[in-house]
Protein backbone atom coordinates (compact mmCIF):
# COMPACT_ATOMS: atom_id res chain seq x y z
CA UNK A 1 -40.06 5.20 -41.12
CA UNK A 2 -39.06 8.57 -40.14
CA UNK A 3 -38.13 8.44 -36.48
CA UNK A 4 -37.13 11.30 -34.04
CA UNK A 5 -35.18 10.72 -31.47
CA UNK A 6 -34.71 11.69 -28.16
CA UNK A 7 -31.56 10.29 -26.84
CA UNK A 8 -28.83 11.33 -24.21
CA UNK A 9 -25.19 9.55 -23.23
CA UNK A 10 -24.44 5.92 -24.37
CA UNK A 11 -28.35 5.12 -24.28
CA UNK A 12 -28.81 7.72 -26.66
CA UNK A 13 -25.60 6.86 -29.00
CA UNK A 14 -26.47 3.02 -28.72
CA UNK A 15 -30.14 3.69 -30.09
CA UNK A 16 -29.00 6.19 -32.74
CA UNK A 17 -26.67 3.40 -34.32
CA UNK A 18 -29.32 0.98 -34.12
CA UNK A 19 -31.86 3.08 -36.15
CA UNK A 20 -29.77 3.85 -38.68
CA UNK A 21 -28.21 -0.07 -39.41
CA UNK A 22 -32.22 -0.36 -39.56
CA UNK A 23 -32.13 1.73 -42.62
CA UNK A 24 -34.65 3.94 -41.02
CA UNK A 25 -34.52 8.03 -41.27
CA UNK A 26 -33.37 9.48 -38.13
CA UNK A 27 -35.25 13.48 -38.98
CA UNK A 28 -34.57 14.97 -35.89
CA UNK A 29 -32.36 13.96 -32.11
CA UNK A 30 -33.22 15.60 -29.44
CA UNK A 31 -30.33 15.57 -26.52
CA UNK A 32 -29.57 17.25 -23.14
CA UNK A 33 -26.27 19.88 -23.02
CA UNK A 34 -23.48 17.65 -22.19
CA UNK A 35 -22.77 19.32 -19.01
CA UNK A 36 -26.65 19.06 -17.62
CA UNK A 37 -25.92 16.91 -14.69
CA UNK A 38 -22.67 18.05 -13.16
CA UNK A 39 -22.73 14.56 -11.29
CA UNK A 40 -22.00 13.23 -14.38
CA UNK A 41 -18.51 11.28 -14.88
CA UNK A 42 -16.52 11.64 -18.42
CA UNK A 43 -17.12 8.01 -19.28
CA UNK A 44 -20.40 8.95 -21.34
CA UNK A 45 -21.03 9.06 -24.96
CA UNK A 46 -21.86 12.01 -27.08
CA UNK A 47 -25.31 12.34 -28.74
CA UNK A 48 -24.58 15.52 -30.14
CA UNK A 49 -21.10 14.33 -31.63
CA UNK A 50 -22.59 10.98 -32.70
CA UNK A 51 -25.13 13.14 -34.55
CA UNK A 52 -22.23 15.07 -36.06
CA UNK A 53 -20.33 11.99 -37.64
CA UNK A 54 -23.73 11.25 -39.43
CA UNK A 55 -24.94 14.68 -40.31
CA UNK A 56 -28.41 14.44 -38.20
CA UNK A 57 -29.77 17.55 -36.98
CA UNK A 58 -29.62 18.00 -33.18
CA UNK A 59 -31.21 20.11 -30.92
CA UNK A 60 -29.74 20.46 -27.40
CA UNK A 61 -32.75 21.24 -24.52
CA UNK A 62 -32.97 20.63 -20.93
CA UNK A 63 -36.59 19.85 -21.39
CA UNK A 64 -39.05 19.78 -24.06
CA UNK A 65 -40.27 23.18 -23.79
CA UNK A 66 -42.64 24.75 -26.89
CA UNK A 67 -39.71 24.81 -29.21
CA UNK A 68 -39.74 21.31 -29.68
CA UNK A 69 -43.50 20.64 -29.23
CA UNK A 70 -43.42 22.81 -32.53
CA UNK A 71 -40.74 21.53 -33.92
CA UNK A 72 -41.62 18.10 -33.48
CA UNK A 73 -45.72 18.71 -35.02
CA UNK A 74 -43.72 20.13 -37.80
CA UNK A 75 -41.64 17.14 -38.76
CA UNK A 76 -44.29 14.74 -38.13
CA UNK A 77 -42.77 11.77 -37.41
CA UNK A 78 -43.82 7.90 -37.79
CA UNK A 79 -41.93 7.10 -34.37
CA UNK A 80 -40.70 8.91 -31.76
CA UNK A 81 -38.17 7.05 -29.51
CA UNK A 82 -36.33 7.79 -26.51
CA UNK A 83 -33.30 6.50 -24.94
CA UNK A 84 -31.84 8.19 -22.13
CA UNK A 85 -33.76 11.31 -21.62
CA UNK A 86 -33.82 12.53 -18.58
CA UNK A 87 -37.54 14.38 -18.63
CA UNK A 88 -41.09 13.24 -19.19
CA UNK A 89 -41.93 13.51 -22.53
CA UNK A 90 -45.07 15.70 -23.26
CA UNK A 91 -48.37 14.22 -24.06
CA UNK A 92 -48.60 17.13 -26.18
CA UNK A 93 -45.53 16.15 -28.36
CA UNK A 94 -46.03 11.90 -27.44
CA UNK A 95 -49.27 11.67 -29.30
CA UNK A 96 -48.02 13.22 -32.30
CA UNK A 97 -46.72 9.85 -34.01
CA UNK A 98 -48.64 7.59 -35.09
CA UNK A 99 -46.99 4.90 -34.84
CA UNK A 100 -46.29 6.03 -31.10
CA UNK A 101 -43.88 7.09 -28.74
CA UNK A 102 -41.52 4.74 -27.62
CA UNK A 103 -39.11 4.19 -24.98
CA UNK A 104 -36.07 2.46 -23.19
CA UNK A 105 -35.85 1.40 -19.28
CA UNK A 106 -32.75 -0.60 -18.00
CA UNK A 107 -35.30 -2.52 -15.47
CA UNK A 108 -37.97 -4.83 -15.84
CA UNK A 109 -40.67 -3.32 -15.54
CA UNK A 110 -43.79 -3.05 -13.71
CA UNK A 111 -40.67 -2.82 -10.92
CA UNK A 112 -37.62 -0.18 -11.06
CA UNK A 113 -39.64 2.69 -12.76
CA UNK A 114 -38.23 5.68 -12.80
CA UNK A 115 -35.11 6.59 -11.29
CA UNK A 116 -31.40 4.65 -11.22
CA UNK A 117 -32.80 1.58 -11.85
CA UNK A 118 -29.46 -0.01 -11.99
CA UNK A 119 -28.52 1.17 -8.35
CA UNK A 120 -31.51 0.38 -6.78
CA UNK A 121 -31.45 -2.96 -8.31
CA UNK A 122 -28.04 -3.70 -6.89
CA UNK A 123 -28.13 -2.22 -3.27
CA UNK A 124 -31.70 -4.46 -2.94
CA UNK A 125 -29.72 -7.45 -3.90
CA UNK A 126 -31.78 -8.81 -6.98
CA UNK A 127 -30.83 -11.84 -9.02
CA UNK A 128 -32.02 -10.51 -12.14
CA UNK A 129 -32.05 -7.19 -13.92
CA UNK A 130 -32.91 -6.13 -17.86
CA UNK A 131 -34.22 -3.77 -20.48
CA UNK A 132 -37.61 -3.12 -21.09
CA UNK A 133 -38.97 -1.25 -24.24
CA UNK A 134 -42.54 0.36 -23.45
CA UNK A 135 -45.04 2.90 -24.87
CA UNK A 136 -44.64 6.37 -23.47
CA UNK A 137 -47.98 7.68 -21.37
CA UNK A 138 -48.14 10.59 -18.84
CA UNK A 139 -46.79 8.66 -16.33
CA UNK A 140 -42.56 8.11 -16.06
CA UNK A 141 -42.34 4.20 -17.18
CA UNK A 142 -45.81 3.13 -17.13
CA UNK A 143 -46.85 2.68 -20.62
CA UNK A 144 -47.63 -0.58 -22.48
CA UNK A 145 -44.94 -3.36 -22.99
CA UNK A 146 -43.37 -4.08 -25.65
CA UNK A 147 -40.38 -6.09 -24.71
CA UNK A 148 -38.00 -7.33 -22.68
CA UNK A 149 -34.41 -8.80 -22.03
CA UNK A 150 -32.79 -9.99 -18.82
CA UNK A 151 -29.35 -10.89 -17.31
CA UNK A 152 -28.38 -12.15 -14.14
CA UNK A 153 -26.30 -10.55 -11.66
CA UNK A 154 -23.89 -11.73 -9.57
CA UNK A 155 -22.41 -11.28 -6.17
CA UNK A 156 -19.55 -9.02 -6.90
CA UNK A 157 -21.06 -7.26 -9.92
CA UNK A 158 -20.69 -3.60 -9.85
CA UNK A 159 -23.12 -1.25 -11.12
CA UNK A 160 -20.67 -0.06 -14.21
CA UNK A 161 -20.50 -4.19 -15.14
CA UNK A 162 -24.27 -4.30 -15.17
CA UNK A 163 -24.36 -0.93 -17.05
CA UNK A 164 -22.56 -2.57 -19.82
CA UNK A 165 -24.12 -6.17 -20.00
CA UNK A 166 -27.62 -3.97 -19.75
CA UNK A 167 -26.52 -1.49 -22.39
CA UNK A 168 -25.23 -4.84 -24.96
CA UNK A 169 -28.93 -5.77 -24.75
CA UNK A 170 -30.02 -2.89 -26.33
CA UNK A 171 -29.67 -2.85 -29.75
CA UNK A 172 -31.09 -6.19 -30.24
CA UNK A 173 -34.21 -5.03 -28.47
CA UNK A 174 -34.45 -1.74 -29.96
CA UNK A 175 -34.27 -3.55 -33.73
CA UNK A 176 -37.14 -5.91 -32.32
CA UNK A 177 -38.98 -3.78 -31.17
CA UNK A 178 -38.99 -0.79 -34.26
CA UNK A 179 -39.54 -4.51 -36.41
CA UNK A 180 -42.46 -4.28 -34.44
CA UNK A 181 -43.77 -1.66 -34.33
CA UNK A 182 -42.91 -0.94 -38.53
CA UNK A 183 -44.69 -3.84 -38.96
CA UNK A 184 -48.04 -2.88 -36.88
CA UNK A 185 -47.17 -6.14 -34.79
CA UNK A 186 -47.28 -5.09 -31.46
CA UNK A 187 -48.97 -6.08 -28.87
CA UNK A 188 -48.33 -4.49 -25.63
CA UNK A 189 -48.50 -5.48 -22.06
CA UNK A 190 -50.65 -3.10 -20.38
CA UNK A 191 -49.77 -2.28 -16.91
CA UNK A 192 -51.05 -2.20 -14.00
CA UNK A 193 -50.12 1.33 -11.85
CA UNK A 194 -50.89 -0.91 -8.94
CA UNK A 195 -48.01 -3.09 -9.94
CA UNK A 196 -44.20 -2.74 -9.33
CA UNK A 197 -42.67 0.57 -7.96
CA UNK A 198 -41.15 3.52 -8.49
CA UNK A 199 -37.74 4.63 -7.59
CA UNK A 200 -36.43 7.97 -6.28
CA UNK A 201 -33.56 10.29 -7.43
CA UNK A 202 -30.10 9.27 -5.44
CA UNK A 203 -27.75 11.73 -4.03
CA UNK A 204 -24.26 11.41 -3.49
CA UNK A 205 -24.69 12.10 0.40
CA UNK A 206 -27.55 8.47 0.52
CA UNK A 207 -24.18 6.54 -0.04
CA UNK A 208 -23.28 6.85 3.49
CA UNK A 209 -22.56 3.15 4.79
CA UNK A 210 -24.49 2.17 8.15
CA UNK A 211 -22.63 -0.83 9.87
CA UNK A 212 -25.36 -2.42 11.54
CA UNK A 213 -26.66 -3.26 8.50
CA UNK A 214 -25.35 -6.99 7.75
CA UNK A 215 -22.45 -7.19 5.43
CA UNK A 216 -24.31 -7.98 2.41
CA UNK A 217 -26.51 -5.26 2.19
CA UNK A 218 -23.40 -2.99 2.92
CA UNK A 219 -21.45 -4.83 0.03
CA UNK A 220 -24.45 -4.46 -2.10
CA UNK A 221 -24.81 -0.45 -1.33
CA UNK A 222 -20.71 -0.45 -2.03
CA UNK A 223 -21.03 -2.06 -5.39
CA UNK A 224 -23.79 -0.29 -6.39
CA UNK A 225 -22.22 3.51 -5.61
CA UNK A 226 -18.72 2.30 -7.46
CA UNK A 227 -16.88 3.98 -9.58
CA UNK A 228 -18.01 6.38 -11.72
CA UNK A 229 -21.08 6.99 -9.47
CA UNK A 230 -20.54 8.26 -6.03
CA UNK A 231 -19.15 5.85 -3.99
CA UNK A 232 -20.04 4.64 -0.78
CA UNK A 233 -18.84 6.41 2.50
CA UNK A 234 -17.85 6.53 5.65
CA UNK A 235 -16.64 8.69 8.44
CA UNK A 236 -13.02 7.99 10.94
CA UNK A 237 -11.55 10.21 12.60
CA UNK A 238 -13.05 13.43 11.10
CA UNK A 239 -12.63 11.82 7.63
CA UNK A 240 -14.92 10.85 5.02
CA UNK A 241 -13.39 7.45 3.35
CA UNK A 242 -14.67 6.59 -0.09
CA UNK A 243 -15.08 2.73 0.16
CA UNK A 244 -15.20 1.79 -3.50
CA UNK A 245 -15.12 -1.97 -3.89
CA UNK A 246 -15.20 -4.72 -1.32
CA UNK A 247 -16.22 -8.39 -0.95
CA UNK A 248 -18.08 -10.65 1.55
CA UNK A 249 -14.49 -11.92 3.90
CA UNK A 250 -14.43 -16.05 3.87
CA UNK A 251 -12.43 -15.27 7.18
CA UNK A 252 -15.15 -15.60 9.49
CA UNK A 253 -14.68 -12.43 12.15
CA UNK A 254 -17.75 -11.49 14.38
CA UNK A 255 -18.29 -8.23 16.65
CA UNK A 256 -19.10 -5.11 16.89
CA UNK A 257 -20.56 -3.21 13.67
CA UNK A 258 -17.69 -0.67 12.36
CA UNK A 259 -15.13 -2.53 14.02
CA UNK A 260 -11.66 -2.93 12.04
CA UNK A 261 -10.55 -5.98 13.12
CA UNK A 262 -8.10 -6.95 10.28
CA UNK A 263 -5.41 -4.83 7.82
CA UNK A 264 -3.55 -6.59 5.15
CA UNK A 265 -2.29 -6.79 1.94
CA UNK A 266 -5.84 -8.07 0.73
CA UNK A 267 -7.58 -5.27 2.68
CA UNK A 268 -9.44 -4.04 5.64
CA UNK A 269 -12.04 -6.27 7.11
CA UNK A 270 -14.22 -4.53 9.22
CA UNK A 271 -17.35 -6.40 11.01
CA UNK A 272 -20.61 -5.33 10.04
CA UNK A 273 -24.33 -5.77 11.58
CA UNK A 274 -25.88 -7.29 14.89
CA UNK A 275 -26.27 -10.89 14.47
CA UNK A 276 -23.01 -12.51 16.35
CA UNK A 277 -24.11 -15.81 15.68
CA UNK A 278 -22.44 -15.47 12.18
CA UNK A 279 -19.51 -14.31 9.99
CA UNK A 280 -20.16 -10.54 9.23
CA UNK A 281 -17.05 -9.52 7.84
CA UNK A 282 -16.49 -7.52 4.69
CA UNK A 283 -13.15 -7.20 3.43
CA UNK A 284 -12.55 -3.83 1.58
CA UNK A 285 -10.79 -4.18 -0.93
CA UNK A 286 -10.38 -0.57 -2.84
CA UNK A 287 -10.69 2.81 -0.43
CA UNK A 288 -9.54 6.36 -1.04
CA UNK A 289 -9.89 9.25 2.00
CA UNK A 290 -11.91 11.87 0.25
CA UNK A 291 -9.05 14.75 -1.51
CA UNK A 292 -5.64 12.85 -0.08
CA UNK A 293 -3.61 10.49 -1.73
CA UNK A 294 -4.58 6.60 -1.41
CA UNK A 295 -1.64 5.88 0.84
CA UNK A 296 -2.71 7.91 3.73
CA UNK A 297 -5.47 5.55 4.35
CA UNK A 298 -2.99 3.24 5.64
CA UNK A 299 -1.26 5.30 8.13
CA UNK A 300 -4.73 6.91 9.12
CA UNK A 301 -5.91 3.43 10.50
CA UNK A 302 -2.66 2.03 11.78
């Protein structure tokens, strides 16, 4: 098949590889300028680089304005897939295969559509998370089915762990899925815009950590801001504190919410929530005070 692709960061790199192990003709990537998101953390892939190595022509856009719409009618593609781009793909420019526009969600969907999937996930303390490869429509993540992989998550997972054990499931589902689709074998799962939910943009300033919230929904917002994403913060004594990993404390400490009531070479337990009856203490475990060196931290709350 010849397949265009519109792929951004490891997503985008991961998929790329896939398609062409496949055997398939990669025509055309399509990739956001590196430095689109200034959020954005070094630890990302290169689309544009990857397409470089394997002499693939790549446009960079922001958006798929009416240079690509043309470009894309003029290439005429079997497949279009996507895998990490940021921006709703045209129906103008999705239509255009026809073997269909395809794309890839790190969620299960119908739930998790749209925005930081991962995050969300992790801060409302699921069990489960996954991949999901759909049909693009006009809506962001409600097209047909097409497949799906899961993996469970644990306690102390942090978003970049689940990252990576989501992002090994891709290429397995991506070759399953263009199998699929090659083969006219596909039979999707419509759904149901009644079902599941959509998620909203995060900004750095939503990690700010309320302590009457009970400790595991603060250690769930904690893991799910770590590093590279914006942490988690807090405010003492006119500084913000970056609280970047912690743990649920076996010590059993009760009182009241934001109250350090332990520092040791483990950490700083502080007690969290409004239920006294039992053990709300999170031990924090990795902490910076925002532009000063780590070691301050220690003389700031001594």
């Amino acid at each position: 098949m010849k397949i265009i692709v519109f792929a951004y960061q490891n997503w985008g790199v991961k998929a790329i590889k896939t398609i062409l192990s496949m055997n398939h003709e990669i025509i055309q990537v399509i990739t956001h300028p590196t430095d689109m998101d200034k959020n954005e953390k070094n630890w990302f892939e290169s689309v544009k680089e990857e397409c470089i190595k394997n002499q693939i022509k790549c446009l960079e856009k922001t958006n798929s304005d009416n240079e690509v719409i043309k470009l894309v009618k003029k290439e005429n593609p079997d497949l279009i897939f996507s895998a990490g781009w940021r921006r709703l793909i045209p129906k103008e420019i999705f239509t255009i295969p026809k073997k269909g526009t395809i794309n890839i969600h790190d969620a299960l969907l119908p739930n998790y559509r749209g925005f930081a999937p991962i995050n969300w996930a992790i801060i409302n303390g699921e069990k489960e998370i996954g991949i999901t490869s759909h049909f693009i429509d006009e809506q962001a993540d409600t097209g047909g089915i097409i497949l799906q992989n899961k993996i469970n998550l644990k306690i102390n997972d942090k978003a970049r762990d689940v990252y990576q054990k989501n992002l090994e499931l891709a290429p397995k589902l991506i070759e399953e899925t263009i199998t699929l689709v090659d083969k006219n074998n596909v039979k999707p799962i419509i759904q149901n815009r009644k079902d599941g939910f959509f998620c909203s943009r995060r900004f750095p300033e939503d990690g700010k950590i309320d302590w009457k919230k009970n400790r595991e929904d603060i250690h769930n917002l904690i893991r799910a801001l770590s590093d590279p994403y914006p942490n988690a913060f807090c405010y003492f004594e006119g500084k913000k504190i970056l609280i970047k990993e912690s743990t649920l404390s076996e010590e059993d400490f009760r009182g009241l919410s934001g109250k350090i009531i332990q520092i040791s070479d483990k950490g700083i337990i502080v007690t969290c929530g409004e239920n006294h009856k039992e053990n709300q203490a999170l031990l924090i475990t990795k902490w910076e005070i925002e532009n000063a060196e780590k070691s301050s931290i220690i003389k700031l709350w001594n």
